[in-house]
Protein backbone atom coordinates (compact mmCIF):
# COMPACT_ATOMS: atom_id res chain seq x y z
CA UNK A 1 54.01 -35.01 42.37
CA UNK A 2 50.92 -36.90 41.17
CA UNK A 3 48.21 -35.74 43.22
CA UNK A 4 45.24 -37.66 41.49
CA UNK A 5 43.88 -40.94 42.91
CA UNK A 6 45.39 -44.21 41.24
CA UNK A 7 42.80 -46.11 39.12
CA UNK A 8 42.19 -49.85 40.30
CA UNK A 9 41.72 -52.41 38.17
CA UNK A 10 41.75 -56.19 38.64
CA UNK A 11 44.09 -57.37 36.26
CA UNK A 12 45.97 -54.92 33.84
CA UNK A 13 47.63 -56.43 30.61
CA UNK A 14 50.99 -54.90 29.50
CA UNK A 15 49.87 -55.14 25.46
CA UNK A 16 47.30 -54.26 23.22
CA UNK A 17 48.86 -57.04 20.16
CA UNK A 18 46.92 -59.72 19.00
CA UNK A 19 47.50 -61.67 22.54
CA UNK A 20 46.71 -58.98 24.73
CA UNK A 21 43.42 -58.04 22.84
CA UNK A 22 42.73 -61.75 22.54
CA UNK A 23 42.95 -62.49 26.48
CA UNK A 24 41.30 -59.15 27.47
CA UNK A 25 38.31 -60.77 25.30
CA UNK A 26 38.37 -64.20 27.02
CA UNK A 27 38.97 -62.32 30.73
CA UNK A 28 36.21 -59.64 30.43
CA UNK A 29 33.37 -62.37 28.56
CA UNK A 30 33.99 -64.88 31.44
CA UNK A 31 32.41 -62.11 33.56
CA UNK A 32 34.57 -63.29 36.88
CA UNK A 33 37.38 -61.36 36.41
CA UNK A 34 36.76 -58.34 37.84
CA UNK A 35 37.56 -55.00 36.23
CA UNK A 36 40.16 -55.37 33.43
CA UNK A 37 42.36 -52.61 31.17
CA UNK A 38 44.66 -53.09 28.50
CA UNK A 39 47.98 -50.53 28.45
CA UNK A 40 48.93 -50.39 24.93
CA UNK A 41 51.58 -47.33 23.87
CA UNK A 42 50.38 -47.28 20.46
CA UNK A 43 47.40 -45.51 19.06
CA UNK A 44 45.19 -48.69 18.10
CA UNK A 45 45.89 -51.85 18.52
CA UNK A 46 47.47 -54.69 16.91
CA UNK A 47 49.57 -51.63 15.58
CA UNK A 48 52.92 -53.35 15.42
CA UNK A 49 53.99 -57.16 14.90
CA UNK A 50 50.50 -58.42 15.12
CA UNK A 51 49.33 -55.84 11.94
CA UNK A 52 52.57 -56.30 10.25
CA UNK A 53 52.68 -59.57 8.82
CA UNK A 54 51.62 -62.56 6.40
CA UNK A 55 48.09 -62.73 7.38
CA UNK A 56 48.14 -66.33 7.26
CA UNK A 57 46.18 -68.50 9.53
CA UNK A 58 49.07 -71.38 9.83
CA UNK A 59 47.87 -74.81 9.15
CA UNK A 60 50.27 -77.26 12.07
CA UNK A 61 52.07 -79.27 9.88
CA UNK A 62 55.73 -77.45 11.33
CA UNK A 63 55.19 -78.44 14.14
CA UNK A 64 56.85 -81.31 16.09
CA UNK A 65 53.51 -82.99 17.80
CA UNK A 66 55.83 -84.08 20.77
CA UNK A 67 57.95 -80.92 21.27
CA UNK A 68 55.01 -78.10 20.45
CA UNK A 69 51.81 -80.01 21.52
CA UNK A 70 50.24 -76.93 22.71
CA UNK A 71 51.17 -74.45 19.44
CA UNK A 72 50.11 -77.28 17.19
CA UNK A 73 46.68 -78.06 19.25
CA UNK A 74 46.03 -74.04 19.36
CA UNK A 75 46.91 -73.52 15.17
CA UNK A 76 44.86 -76.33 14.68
CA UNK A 77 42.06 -75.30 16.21
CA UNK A 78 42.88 -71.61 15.74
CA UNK A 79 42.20 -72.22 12.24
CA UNK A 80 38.30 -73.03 12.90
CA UNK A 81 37.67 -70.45 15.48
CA UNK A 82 39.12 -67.38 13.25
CA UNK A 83 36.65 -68.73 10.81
CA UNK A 84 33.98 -68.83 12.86
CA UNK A 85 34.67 -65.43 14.27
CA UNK A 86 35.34 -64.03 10.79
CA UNK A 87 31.72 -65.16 9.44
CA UNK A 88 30.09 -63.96 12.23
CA UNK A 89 31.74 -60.50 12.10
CA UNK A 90 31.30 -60.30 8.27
CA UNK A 91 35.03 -60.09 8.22
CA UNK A 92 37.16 -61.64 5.21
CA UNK A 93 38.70 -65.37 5.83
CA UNK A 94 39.81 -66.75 2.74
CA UNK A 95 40.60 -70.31 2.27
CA UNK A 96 43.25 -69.89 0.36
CA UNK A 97 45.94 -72.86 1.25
CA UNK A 98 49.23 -72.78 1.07
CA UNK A 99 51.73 -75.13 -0.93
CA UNK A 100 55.37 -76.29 0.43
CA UNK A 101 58.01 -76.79 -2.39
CA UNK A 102 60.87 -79.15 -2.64
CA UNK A 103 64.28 -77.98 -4.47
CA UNK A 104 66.44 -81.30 -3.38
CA UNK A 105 66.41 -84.64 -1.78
CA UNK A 106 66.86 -82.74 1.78
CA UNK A 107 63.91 -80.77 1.11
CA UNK A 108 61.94 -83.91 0.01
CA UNK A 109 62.71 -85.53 3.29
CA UNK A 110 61.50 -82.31 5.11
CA UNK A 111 58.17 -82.61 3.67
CA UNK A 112 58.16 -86.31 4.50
CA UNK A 113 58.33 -85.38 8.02
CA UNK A 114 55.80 -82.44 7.68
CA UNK A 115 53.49 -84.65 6.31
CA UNK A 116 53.77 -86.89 9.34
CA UNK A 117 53.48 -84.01 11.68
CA UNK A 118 50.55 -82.47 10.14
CA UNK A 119 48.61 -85.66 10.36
CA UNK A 120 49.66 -86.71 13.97
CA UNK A 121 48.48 -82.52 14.66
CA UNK A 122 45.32 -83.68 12.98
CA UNK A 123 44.74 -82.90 9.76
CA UNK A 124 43.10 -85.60 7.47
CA UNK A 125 45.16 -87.00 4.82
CA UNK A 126 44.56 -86.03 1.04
CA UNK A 127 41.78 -83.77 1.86
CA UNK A 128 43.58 -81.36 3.93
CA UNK A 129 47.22 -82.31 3.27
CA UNK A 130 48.93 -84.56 0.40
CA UNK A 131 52.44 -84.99 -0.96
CA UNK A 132 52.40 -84.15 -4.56
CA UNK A 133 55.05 -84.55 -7.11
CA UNK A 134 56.63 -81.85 -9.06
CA UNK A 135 54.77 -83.06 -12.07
CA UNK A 136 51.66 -83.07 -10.69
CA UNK A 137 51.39 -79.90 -8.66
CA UNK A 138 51.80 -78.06 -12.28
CA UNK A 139 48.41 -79.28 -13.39
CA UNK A 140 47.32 -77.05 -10.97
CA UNK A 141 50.13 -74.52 -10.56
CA UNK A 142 52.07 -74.54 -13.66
CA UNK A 143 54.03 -71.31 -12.79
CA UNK A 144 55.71 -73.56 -9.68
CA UNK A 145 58.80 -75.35 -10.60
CA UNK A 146 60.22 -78.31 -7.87
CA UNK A 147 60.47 -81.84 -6.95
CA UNK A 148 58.36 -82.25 -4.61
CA UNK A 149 55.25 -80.43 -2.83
CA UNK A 150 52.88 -80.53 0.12
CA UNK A 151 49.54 -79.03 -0.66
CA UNK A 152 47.88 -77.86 2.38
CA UNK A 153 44.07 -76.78 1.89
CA UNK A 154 43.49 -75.98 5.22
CA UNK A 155 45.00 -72.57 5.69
CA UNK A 156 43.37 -69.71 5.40
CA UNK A 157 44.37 -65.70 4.91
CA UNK A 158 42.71 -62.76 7.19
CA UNK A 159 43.80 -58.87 7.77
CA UNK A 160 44.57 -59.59 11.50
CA UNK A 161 44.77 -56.05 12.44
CA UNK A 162 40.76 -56.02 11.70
CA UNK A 163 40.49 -59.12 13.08
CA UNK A 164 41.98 -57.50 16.43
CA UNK A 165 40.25 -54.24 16.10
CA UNK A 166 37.07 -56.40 16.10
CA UNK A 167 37.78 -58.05 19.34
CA UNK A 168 39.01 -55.21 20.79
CA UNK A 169 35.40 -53.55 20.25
CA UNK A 170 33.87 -56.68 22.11
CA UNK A 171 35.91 -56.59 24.54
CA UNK A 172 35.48 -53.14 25.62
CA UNK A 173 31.59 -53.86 25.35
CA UNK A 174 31.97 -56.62 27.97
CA UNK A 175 33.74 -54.00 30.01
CA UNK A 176 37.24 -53.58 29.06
CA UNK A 177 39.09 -50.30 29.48
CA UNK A 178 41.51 -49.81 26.46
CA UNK A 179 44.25 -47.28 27.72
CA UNK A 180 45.28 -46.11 24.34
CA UNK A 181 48.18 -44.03 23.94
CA UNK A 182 49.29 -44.98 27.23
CA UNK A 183 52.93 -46.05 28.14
CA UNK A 184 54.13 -47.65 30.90
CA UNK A 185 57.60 -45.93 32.45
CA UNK A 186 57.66 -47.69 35.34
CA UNK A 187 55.92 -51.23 37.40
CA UNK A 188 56.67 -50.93 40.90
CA UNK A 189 55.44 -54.14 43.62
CA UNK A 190 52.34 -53.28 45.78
CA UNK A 191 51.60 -54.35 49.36
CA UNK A 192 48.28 -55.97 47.60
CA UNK A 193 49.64 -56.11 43.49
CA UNK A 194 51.08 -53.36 40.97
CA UNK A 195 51.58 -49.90 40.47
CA UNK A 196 52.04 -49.19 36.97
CA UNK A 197 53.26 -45.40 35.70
CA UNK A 198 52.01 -44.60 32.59
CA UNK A 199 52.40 -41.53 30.37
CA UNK A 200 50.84 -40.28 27.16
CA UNK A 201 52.80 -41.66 24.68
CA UNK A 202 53.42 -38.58 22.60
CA UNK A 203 54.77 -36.98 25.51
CA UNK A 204 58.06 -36.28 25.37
CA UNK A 205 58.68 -37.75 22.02
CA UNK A 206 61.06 -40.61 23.03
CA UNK A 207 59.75 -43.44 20.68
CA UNK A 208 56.45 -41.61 19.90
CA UNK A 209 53.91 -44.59 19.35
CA UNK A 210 56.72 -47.36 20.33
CA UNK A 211 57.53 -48.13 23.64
CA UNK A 212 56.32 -49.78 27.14
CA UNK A 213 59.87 -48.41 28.35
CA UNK A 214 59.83 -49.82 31.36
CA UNK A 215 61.95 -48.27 34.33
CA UNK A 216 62.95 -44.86 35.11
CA UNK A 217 63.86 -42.79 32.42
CA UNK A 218 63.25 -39.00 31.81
CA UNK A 219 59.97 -39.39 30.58
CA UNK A 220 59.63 -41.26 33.84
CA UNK A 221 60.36 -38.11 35.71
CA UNK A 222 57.94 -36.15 33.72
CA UNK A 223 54.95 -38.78 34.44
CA UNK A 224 55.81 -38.56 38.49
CA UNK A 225 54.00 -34.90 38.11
CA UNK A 226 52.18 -35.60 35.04
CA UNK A 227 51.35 -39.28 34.52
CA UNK A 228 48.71 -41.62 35.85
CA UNK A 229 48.87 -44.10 38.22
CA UNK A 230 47.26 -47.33 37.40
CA UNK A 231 46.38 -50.29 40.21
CA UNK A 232 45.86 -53.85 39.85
CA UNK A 233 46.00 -57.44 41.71
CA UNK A 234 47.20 -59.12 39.04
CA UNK A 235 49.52 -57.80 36.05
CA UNK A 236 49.81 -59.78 32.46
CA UNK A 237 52.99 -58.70 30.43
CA UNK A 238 51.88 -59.68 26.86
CA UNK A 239 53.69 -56.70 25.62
CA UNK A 240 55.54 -59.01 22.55
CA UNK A 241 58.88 -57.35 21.66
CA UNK A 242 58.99 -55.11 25.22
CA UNK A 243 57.74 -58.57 26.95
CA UNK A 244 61.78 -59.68 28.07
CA UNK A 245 62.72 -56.08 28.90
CA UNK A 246 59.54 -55.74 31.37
CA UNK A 247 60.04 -59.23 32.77
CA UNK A 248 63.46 -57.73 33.52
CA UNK A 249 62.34 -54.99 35.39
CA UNK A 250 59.87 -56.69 37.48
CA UNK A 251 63.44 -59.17 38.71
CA UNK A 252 62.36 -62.19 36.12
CA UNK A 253 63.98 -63.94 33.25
CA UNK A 254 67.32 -62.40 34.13
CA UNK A 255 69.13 -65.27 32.06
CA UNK A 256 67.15 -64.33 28.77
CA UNK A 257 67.65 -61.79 26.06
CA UNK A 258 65.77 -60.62 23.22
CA UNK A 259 67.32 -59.85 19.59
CA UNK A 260 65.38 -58.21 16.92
CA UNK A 261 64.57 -58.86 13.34
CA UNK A 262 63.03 -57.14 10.68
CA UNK A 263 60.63 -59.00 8.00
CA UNK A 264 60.86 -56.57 5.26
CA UNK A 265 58.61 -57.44 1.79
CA UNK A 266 58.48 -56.40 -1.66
CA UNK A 267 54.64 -55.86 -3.51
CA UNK A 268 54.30 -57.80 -6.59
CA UNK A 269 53.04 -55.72 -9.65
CA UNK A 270 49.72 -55.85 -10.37
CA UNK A 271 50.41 -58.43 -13.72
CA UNK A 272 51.55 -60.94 -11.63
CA UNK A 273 47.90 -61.01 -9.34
CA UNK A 274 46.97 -64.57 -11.05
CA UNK A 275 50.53 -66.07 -10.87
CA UNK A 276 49.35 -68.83 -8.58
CA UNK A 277 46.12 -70.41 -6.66
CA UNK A 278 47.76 -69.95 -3.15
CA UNK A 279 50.85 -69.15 -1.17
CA UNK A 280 53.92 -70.58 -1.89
CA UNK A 281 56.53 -71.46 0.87
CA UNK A 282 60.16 -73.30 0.42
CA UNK A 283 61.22 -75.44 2.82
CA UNK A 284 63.71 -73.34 5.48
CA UNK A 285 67.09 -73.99 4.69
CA UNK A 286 68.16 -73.55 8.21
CA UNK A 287 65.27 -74.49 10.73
CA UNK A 288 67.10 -74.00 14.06
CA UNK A 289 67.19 -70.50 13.15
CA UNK A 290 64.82 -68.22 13.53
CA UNK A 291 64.79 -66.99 9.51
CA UNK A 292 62.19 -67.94 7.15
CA UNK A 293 63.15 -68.14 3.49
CA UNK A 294 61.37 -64.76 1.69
CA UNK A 295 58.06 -66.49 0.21
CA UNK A 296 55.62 -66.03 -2.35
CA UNK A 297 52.63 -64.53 -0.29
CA UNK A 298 48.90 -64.37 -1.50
CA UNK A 299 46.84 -62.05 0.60
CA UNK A 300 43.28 -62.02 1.97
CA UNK A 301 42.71 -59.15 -0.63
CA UNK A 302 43.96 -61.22 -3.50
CA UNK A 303 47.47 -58.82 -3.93
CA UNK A 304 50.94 -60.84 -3.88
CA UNK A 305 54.38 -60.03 -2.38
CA UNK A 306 57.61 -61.28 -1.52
CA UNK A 307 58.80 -61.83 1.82
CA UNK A 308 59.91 -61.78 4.73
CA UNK A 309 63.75 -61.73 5.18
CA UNK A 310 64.83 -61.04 8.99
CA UNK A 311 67.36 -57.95 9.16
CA UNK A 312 68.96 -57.39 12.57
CA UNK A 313 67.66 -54.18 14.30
CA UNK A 314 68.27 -52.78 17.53
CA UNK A 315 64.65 -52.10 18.31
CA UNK A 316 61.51 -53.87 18.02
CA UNK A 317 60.91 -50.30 16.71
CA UNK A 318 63.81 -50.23 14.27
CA UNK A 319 61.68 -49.49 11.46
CA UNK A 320 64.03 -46.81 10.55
CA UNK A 321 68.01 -45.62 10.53
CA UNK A 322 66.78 -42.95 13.46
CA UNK A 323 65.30 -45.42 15.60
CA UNK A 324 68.58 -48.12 14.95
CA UNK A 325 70.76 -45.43 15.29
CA UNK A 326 69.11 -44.44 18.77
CA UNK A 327 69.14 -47.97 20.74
CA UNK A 328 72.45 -49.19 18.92
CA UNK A 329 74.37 -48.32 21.96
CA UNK A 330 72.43 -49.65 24.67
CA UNK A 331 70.90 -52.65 22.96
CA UNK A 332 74.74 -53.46 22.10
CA UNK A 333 75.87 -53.31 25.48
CA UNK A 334 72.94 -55.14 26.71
CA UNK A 335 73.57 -58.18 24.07
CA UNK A 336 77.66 -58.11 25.04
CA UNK A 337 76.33 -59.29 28.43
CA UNK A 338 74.09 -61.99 27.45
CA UNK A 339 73.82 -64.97 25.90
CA UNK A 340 73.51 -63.35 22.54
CA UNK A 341 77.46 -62.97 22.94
CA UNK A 342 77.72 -66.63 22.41
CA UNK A 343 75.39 -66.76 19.55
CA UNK A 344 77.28 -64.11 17.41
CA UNK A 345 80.50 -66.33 17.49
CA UNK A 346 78.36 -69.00 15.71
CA UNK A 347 79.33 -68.95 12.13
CA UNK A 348 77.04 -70.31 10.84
CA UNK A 349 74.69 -67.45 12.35
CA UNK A 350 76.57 -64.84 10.92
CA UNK A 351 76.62 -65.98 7.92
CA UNK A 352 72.77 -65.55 7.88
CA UNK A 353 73.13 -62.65 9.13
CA UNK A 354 75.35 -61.17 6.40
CA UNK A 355 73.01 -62.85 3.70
CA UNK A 356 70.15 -61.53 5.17
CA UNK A 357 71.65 -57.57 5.63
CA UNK A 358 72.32 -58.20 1.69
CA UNK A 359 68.79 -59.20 0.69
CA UNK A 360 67.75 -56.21 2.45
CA UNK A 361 70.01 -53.64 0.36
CA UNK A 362 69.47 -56.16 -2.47
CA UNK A 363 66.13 -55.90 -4.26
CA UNK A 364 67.47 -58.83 -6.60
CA UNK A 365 68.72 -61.03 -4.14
CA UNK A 366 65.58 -61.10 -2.12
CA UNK A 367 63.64 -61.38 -4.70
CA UNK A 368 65.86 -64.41 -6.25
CA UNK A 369 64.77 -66.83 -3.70
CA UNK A 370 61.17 -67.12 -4.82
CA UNK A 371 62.48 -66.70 -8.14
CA UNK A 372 64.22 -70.34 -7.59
CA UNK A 373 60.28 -71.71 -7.42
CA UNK A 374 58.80 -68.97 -9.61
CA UNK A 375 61.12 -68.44 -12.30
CA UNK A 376 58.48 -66.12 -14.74
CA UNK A 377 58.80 -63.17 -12.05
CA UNK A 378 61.35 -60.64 -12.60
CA UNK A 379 62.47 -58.42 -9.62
CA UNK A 380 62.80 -55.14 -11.87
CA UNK A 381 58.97 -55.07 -11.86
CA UNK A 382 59.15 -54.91 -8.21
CA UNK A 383 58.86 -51.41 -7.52
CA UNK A 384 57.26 -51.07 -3.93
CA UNK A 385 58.25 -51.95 -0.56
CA UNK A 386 55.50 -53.41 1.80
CA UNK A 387 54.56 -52.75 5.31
CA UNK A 388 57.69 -54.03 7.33
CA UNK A 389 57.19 -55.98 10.67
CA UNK A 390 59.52 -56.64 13.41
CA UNK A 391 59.51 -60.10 15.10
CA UNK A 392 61.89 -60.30 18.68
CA UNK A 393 63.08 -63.83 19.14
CA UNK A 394 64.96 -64.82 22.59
CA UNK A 395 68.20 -66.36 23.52
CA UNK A 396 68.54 -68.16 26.42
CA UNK A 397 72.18 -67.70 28.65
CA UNK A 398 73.72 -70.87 26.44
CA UNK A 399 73.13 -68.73 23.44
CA UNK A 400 70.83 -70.62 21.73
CA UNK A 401 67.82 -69.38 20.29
CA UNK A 402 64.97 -70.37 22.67
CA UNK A 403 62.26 -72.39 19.86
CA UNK A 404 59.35 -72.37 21.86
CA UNK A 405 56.92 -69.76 23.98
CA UNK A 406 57.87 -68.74 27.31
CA UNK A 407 55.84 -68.63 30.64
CA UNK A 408 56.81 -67.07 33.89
CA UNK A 409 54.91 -66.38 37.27
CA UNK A 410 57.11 -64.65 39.83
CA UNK A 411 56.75 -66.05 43.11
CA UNK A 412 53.93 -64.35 44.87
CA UNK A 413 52.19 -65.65 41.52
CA UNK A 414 50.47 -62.01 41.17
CA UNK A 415 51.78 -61.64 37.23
CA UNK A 416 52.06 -63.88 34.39
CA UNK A 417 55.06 -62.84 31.64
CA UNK A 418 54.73 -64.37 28.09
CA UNK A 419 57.84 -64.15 26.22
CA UNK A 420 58.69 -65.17 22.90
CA UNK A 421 55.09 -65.43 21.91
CA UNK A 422 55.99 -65.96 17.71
CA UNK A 423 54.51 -67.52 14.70
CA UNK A 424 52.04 -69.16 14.73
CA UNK A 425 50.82 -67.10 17.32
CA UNK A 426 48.32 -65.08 15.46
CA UNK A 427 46.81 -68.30 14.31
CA UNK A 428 46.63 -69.97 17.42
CA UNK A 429 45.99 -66.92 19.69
CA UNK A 430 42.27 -67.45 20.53
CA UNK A 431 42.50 -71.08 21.96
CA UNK A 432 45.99 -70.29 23.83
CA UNK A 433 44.06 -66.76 25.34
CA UNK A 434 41.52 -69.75 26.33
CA UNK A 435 44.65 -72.11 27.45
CA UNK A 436 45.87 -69.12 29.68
CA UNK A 437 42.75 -67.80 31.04
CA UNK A 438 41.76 -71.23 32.35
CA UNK A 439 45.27 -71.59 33.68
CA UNK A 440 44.53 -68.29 35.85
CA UNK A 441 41.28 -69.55 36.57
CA UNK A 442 42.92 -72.71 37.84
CA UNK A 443 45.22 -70.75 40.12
CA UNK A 444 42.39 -68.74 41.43
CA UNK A 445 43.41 -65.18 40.00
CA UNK A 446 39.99 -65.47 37.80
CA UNK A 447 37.17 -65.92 40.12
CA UNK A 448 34.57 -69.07 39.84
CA UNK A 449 32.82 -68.43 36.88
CA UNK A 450 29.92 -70.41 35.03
CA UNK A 451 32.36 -71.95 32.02
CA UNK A 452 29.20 -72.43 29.67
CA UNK A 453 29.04 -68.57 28.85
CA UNK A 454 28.76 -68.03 25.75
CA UNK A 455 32.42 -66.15 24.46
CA UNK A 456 31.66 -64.71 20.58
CA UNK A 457 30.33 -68.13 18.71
CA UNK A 458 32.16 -70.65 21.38
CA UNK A 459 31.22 -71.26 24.48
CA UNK A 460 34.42 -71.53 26.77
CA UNK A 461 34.23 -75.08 28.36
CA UNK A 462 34.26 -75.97 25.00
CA UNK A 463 37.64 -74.76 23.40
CA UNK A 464 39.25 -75.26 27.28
CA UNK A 465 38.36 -78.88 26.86
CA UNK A 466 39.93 -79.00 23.43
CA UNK A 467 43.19 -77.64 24.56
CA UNK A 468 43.52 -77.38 28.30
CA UNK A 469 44.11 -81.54 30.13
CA UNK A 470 45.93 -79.78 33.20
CA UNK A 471 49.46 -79.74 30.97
CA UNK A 472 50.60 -76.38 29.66
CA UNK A 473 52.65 -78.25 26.95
């Protein structure tokens, strides 16, 4: 049995991603929060999902103004603050834009309706978005072949892995504990809050660096006599694609499930570095679906690649065969008794599926899509794989993909669970850490602080009275 004395902190966070860093930054600068700690399994953060993607800081123009009024306000002014932070850091931001192509009169209409959405989200008109034809978007990329475009200019490309790293650091100087390496086996309910069990995450070897597995397990039984024990009033689960399996646990968001995908990208050789200005996106064929068309990608350090598709896994781990192999059974059994069994008999589903398992074993076919848009590249050139990333969407108990982020308190309102925290979440992650933080302060988890401090280059009052107006949207 443990014999050493629990450490007590104020509010623990579940998740040392992009969102977990992010609010540990916003809790621990307000200075009213008491002690905070971060549990993250991996060795650094931002070491999965939130390091393994596009880099790109998402300009709102996909966003319906009416049905994601919060995600559009935060990528809107996500866009700004990232900048901000970036200059004052040193760090790279690089306004790189992004263009939209049309192949048909469907896609056309799409862009119509983007265009109206990104203005009503508030960009300006013909300086920061325009509707271009065909024609005239090869005057300034003539490798781009289409209908129709929209040129955004105001979207921007980072490394957010630094960009977390960096916050991190600043939030551990105003007082955060970072519990590296730490995994949490099991969340038990306090007289006065949370006990959480956590282990070193190399111990045992289950999932190495990869899982909050929440629950008793047999590395469970090993951290009862070896582990730590780790107190708090108030527990945030921002623990992205473990966030639905520890809601679970702690007797919330029993009607949900979580599927897995994997975004998997090819590196463009090194001849192909000038093909075009900016990023190049085609308009999804199938928007209620949580797949993204592979894209033509520029980087903040000026490489290119193709990507992502969305593979089925049975992991937000599944990197590899061993890992899928490992969690087929129980993540199988788990999805037969949830609403995911109503989404697989959706044909149309797996069909996209099956297409997107073949663009996976398929160099070619992947690479095809782009080459619809950018017919000069040739996908025998393409000789290297880039860093896969692993994005966990949720289906509600109807079977239906759920489109938008999810929020849950459980009724002694002593945690907060944010599930299905997607794209553009790394854009709009600073303002919605601000969003929630002034939500807890609201409900009197945060203590009364003085909302002028100064948080990085913003001073909070400021960005909460840009996104917070007492509706969490």
């Amino acid at each position: 049995m443990m014999t050493a004395m629990p450490e007590t902190f104020d509010i623990v966070i579940i998740g040392g991603g992009i969102l977990g860093t992010s609010l540990s930054y916003f809790l621990s600068a307000l200075g009213s929060a008491g002690r905070v700690a971060v549990i993250e399994q991996a060795p650094r953060v931002a070491f999965h999902t939130s390091g393994r993607n596009t880099g790109e800081v998402h300009a709102p123009y996909l966003y319906d103004p009416r049905k994601k009024r919060l995600f559009a306000k935060a990528a809107f002014h996500g866009y700004e603050m990232w900048e901000e932070y970036s200059k004052m850091k040193g760090l790279p931001f690089k306004r790189g834009g992004v263009v939209e192509v049309a192949s048909d009169e469907r896609d056309i209409a799409m862009l119509e309706k983007y265009m109206r959405w990104g203005v009503e989200n508030g960009l300006r008109e013909d300086s920061d978005i325009r509707m271009v034809s065909g024609s005239d978007l090869r005057k300034v990329e003539p490798e781009v072949r289409c209908k129709a475009a929209l040129v955004v200019r105001r979207e921007g490309s980072v490394d957010y892995a630094v960009l977390t790293g960096s916050l991190m650091e600043d939030s551990a100087s105003y007082g955060t504990a970072f519990l590296l390496g730490a995994r949490a086996v099991r969340i038990d309910r306090t007289r006065d809050g949370w006990s959480v069990l956590v282990i070193d995450a190399d111990r045992g070897g289950r999932r190495g660096a990869g899982s909050h597995a929440v629950g008793m397990d047999a590395d469970a039984a090993t951290a009862t006599s070896q582990g730590r024990e780790i107190r708090c009033r108030f527990l945030i689960n921002a623990a992205g694609g473990e966030s639905v399996d520890i809601a679970h646990r702690t007797g919330l968001a029993e009607n949900l499930t979580d599927v897995h995908f994997r975004g998997e990208y090819w590196r463009a050789p090194s001849e192909y570095s000038d093909l075009t200005r900016t990023s190049i996106y085609s308009v999804p064929e199938f928007p209620d679906y949580p797949f993204l068309d592979p894209h033509w990608i520029v980087r903040v350090d000026g490489s290119c690649e193709v990507g992502p598709n969305a593979v089925p896994v049975f992991s937000p781990y599944g990197y590899d065969r061993a890992e899928n192999i490992r969690t087929f059974l129980p993540k199988t059994l788990e999805l037969l008794g949830s609403g995911a069994a109503k989404a697989a008999l959706d044909r149309k589903l797996q069909s996209l599926v099956l297409n997107e398992m073949h663009s996976s074993l398929s160099k070619s076919a992947m690479i095809r899509r782009v080459k619809k848009f950018l017919p000069r590249i040739d996908p025998r050139k393409f000789t290297e794989r880039g860093v896969a990333g692993i994005r966990s969407s949720v289906i509600g108990s109807d079977g239906r993909f759920v489109p938008d982020v999810i929020m849950i308190s459980d009724k002694s309102e002593q945690s907060l669970h944010i599930l299905n925290y997607n794209s553009p979440g790394a854009t709009g992650v600073l303002p919605f850490s601000v969003h929630i933080v002034e939500r807890l302060r609201r409900a009197g988890v945060v203590g009364t602080p003085d909302r002028r401090v100064q948080c990085g280059p913003w001073k909070f009052e400021d960005v909460a009275e840009k996104l917070c107006d007492g509706r969490d949207g």
